[in-house]
C-alpha atoms as a PDB file:
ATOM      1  CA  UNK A   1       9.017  -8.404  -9.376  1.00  0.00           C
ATOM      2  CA  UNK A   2       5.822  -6.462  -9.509  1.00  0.00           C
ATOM      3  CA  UNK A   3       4.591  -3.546  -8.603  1.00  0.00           C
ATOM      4  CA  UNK A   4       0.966  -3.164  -6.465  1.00  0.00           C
ATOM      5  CA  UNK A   5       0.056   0.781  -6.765  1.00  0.00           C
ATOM      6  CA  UNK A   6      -2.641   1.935  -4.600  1.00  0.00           C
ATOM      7  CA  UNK A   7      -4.084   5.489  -5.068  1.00  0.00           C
ATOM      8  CA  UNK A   8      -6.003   6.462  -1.598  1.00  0.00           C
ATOM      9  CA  UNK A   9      -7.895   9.474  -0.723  1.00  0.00           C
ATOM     10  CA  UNK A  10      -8.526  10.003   2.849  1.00  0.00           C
ATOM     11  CA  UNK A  11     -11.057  11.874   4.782  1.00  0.00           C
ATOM     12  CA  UNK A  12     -10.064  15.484   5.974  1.00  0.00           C
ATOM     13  CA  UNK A  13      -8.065  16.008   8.967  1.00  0.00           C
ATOM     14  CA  UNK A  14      -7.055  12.418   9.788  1.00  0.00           C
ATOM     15  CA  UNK A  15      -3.499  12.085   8.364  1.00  0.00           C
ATOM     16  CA  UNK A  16      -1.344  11.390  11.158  1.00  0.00           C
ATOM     17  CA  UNK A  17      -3.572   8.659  12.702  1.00  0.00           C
ATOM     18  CA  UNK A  18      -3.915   7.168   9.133  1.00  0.00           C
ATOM     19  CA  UNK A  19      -0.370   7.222   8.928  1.00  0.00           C
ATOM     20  CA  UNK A  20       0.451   5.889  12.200  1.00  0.00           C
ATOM     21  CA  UNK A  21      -2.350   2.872  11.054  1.00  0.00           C
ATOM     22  CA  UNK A  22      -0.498   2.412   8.001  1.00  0.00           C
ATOM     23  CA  UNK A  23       2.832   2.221   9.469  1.00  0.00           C
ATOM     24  CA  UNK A  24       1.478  -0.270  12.017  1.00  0.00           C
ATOM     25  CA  UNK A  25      -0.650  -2.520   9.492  1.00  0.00           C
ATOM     26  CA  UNK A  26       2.543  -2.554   6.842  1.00  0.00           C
ATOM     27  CA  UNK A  27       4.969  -3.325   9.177  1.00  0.00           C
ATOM     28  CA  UNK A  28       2.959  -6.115  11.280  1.00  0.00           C
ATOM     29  CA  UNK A  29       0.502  -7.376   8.996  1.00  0.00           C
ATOM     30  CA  UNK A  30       1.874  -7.392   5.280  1.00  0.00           C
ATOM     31  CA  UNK A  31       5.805  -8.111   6.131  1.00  0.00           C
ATOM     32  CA  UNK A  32       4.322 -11.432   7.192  1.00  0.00           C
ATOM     33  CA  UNK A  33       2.790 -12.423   3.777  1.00  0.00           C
ATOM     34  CA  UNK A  34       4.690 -14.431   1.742  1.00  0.00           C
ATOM     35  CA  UNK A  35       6.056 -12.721  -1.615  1.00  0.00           C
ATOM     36  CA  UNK A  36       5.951  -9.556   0.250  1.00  0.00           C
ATOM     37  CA  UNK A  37       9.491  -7.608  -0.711  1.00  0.00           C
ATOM     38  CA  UNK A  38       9.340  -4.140   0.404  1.00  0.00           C
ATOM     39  CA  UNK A  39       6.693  -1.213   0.855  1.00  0.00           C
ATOM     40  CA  UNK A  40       6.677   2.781   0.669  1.00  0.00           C
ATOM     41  CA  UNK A  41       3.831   5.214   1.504  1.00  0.00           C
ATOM     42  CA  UNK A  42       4.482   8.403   0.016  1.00  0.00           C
ATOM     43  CA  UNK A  43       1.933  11.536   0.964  1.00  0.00           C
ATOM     44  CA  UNK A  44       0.690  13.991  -1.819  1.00  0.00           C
ATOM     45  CA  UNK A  45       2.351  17.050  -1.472  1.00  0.00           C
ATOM     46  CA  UNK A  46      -0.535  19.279  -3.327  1.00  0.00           C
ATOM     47  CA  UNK A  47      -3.414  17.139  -1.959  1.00  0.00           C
ATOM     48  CA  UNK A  48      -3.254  16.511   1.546  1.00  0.00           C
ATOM     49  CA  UNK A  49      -5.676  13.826   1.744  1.00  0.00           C
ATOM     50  CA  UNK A  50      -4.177  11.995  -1.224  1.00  0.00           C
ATOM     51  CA  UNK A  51      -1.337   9.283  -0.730  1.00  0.00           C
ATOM     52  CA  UNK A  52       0.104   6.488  -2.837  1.00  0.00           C
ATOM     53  CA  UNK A  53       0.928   3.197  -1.146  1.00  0.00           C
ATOM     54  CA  UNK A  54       3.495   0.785  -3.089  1.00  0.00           C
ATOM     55  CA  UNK A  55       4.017  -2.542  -2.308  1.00  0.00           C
ATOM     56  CA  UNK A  56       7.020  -4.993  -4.383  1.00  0.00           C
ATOM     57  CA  UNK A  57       5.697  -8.384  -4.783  1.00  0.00           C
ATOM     58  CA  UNK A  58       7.406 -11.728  -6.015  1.00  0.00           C
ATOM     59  CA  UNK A  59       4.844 -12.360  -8.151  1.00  0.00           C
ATOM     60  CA  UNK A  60       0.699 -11.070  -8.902  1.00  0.00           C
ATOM     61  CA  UNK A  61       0.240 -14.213  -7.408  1.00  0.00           C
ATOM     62  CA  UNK A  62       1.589 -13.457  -4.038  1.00  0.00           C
ATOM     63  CA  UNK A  63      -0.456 -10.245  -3.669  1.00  0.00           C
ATOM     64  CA  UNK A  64      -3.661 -11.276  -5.512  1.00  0.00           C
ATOM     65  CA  UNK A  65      -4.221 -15.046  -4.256  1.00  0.00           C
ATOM     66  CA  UNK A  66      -1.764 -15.412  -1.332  1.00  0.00           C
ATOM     67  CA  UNK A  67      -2.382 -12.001   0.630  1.00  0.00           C
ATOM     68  CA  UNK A  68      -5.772 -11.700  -0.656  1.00  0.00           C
ATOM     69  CA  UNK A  69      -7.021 -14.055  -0.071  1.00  0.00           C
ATOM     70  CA  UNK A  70      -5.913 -15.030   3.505  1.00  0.00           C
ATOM     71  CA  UNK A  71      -7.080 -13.751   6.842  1.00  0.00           C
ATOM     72  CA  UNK A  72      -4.235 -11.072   6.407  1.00  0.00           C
ATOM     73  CA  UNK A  73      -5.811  -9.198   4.178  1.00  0.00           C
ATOM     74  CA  UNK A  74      -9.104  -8.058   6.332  1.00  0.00           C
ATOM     75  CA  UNK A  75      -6.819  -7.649   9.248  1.00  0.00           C
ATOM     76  CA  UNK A  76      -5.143  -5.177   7.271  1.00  0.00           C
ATOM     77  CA  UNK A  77      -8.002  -3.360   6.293  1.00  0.00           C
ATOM     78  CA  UNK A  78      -9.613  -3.519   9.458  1.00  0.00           C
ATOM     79  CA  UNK A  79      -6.586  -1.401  10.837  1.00  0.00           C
ATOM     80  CA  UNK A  80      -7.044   1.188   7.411  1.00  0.00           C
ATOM     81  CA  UNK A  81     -10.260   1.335   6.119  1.00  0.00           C
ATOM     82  CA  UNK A  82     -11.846   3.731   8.570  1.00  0.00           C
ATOM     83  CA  UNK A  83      -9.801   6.434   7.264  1.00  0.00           C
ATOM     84  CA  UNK A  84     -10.995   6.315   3.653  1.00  0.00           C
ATOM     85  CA  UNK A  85     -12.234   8.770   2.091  1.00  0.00           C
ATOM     86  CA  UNK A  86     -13.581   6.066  -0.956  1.00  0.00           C
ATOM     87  CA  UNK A  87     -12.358   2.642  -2.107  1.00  0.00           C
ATOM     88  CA  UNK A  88      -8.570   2.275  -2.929  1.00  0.00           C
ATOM     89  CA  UNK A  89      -8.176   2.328  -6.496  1.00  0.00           C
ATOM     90  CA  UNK A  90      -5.081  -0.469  -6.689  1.00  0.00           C
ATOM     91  CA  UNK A  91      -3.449  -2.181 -10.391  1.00  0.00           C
ATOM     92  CA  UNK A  92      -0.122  -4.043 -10.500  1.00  0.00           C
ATOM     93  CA  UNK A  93       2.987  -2.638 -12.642  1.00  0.00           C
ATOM     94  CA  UNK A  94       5.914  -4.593 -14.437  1.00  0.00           C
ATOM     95  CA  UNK A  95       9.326  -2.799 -14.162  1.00  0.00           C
ATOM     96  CA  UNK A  96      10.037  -1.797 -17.867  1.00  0.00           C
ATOM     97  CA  UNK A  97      12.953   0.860 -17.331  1.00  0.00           C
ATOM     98  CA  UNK A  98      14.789   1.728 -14.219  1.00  0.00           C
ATOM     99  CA  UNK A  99      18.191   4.009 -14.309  1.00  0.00           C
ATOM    100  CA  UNK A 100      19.196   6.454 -11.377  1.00  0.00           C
ATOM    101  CA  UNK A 101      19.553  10.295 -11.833  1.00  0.00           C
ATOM    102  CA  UNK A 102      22.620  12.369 -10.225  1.00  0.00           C
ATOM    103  CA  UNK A 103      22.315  13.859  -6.766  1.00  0.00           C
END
């Protein structure tokens, strides 16, 4: 499995519509590409405009030449972009450790 990590930064004020457009484009646009395993969106809590989007792929392949590079990827963007602050910075992660801590 990897890992995509995307680091956005939005523009001022427009958090709940970006999340409501994130919602929407995750759960109708990237649940249909192929590889796609699961996604999170998780807000900063000591910069507002600053979230981290995770998406679990099958393989780099799946994300980078499969989603990519299909019309799905500029209908999701389409849905996001307007709300960026600047460009996504995104990389892809290998799982190295994973353990659980006590609740």
């Amino acid at each position: 499995m990897i890992l995509e990590h995307v680091d956005i930064r939005i523009l001022p004020g427009r958090q709940a519509e970006f999340e409501a457009a994130m919602e929407r484009g995750l759960r109708t646009v990237h649940t249909r590409a192929k590889g796609m395993r699961s996604y999170q969106l998780h807000k900063c809590v000591e910069s507002p405009e600053r979230y981290v989007m995770q998406i679990s792929w099958e393989r780099v392949e799946d994300h980078m030449v499969g989603y990519r590079q299909s019309p799905l990827s500029p209908e999701f963007r389409a849905i996001v972009e307007r709300y960026f602050a600047q460009p996504p910075v995104m990389e892809h992660f290998d799982l190295v450790v994973q353990g659980e801590g006590k609740a």
